[in-house]
Protein backbone atom coordinates (compact mmCIF):
# COMPACT_ATOMS: atom_id res chain seq x y z
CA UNK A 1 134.28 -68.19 -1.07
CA UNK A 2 134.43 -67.71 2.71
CA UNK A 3 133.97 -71.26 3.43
CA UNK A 4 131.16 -72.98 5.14
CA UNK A 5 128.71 -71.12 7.51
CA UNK A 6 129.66 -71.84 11.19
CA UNK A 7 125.87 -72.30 11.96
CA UNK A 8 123.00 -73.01 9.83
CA UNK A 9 119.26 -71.31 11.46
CA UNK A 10 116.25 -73.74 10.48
CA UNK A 11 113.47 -70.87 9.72
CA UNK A 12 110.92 -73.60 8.80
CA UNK A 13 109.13 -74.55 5.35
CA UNK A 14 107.57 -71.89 2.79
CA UNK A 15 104.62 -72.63 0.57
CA UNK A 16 105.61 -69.85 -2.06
CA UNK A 17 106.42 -71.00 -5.28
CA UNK A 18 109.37 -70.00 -6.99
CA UNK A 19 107.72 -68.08 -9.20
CA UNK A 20 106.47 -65.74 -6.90
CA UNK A 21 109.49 -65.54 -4.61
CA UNK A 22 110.93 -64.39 -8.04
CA UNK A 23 108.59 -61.52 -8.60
CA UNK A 24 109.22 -61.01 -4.80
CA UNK A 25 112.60 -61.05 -5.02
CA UNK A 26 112.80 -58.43 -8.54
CA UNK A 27 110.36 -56.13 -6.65
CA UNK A 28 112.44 -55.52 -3.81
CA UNK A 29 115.64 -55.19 -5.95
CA UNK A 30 113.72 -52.92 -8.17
CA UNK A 31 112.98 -51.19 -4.20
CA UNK A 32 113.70 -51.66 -0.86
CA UNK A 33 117.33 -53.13 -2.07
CA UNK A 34 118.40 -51.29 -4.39
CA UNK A 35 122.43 -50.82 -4.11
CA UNK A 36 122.57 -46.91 -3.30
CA UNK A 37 119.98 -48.12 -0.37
CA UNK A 38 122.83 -50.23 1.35
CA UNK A 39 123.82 -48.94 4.95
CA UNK A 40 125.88 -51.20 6.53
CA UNK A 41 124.54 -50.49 9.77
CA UNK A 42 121.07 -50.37 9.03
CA UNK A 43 120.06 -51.50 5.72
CA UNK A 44 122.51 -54.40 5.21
CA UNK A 45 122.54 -58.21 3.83
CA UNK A 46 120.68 -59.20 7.18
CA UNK A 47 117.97 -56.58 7.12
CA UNK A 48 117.60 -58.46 3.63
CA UNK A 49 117.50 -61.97 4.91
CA UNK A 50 115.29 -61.12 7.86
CA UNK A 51 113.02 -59.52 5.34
CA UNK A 52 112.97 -62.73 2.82
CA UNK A 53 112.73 -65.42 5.84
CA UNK A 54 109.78 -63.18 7.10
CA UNK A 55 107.92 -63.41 3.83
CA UNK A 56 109.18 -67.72 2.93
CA UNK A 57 108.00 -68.18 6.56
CA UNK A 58 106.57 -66.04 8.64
CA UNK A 59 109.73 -66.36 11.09
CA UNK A 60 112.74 -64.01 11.70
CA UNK A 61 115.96 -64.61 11.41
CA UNK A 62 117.52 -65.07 15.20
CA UNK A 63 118.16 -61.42 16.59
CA UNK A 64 121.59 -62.18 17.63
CA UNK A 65 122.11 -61.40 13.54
CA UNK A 66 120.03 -58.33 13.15
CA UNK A 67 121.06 -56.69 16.45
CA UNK A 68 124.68 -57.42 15.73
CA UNK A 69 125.17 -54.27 14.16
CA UNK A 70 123.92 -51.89 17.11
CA UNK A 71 125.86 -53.85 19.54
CA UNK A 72 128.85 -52.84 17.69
CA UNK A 73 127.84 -49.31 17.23
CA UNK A 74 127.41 -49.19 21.17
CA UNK A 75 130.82 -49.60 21.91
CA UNK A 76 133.71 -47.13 21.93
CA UNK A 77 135.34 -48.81 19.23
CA UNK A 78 132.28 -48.69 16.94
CA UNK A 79 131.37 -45.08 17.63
CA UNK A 80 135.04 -43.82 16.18
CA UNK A 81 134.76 -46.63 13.40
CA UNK A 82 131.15 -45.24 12.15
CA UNK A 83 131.90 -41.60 10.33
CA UNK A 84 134.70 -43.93 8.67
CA UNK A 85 132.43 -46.21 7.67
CA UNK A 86 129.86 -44.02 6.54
CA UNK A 87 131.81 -41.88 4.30
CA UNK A 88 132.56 -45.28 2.34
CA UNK A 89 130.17 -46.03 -0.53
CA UNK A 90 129.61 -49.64 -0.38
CA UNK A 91 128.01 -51.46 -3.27
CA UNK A 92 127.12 -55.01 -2.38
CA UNK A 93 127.97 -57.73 -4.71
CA UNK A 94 125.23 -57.73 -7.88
CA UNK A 95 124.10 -54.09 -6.38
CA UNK A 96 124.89 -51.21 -8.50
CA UNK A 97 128.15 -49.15 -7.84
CA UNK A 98 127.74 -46.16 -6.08
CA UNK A 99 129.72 -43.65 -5.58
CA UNK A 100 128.41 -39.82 -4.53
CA UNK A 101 124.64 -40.61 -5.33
CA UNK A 102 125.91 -41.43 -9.42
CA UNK A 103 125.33 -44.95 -10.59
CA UNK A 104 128.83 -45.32 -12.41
């Protein structure tokens, strides 16, 4: 949809089978990543990633990707765009909708 990443990250090889990255990956839906658990700023698509790589690999993903969001945040520009952004419920694509703490 966006077109083709501009850089692809080799994170190494996983021995997990897909049936447990499955179970893995229904657990933390069921969890940790649920859609009314979405920040964008903290609790976002590469918290997610870094999380998966970690348990495929053992290896993060590169922190020029998870520190992009405080290095946004720490510049005038970012500190009047936060209350905006937080007073936006966000529901990720195949998250649940959110809107005031309701699943609707």
């Amino acid at each position: 949809m966006l077109g083709p990443p501009d850089t692809v990250v080799e994170l190494g090889e996983t021995e997990v089978s897909e049936e447990i990255f499955m179970d893995y990956l229904s657990s933390l839906g069921e969890s940790t990543y649920r859609g009314d658990r979405y920040r964008l700023f903290e609790h976002n698509c590469n918290t997610f990633t870094n999380e998966v790589a970690q348990f495929l690999t053992g290896r993060s993903i590169p922190t020029y990707i998870t520190d992009l969001p405080s290095e946004v945040l720490s510049t005038p520009f970012g500190q009047i765009l936060r209350p905006i952004l937080d007073s936006i419920h966000i529901a990720p694509p195949g998250g649940n909708v959110i809107n005031g703490g309701r699943n609707i």
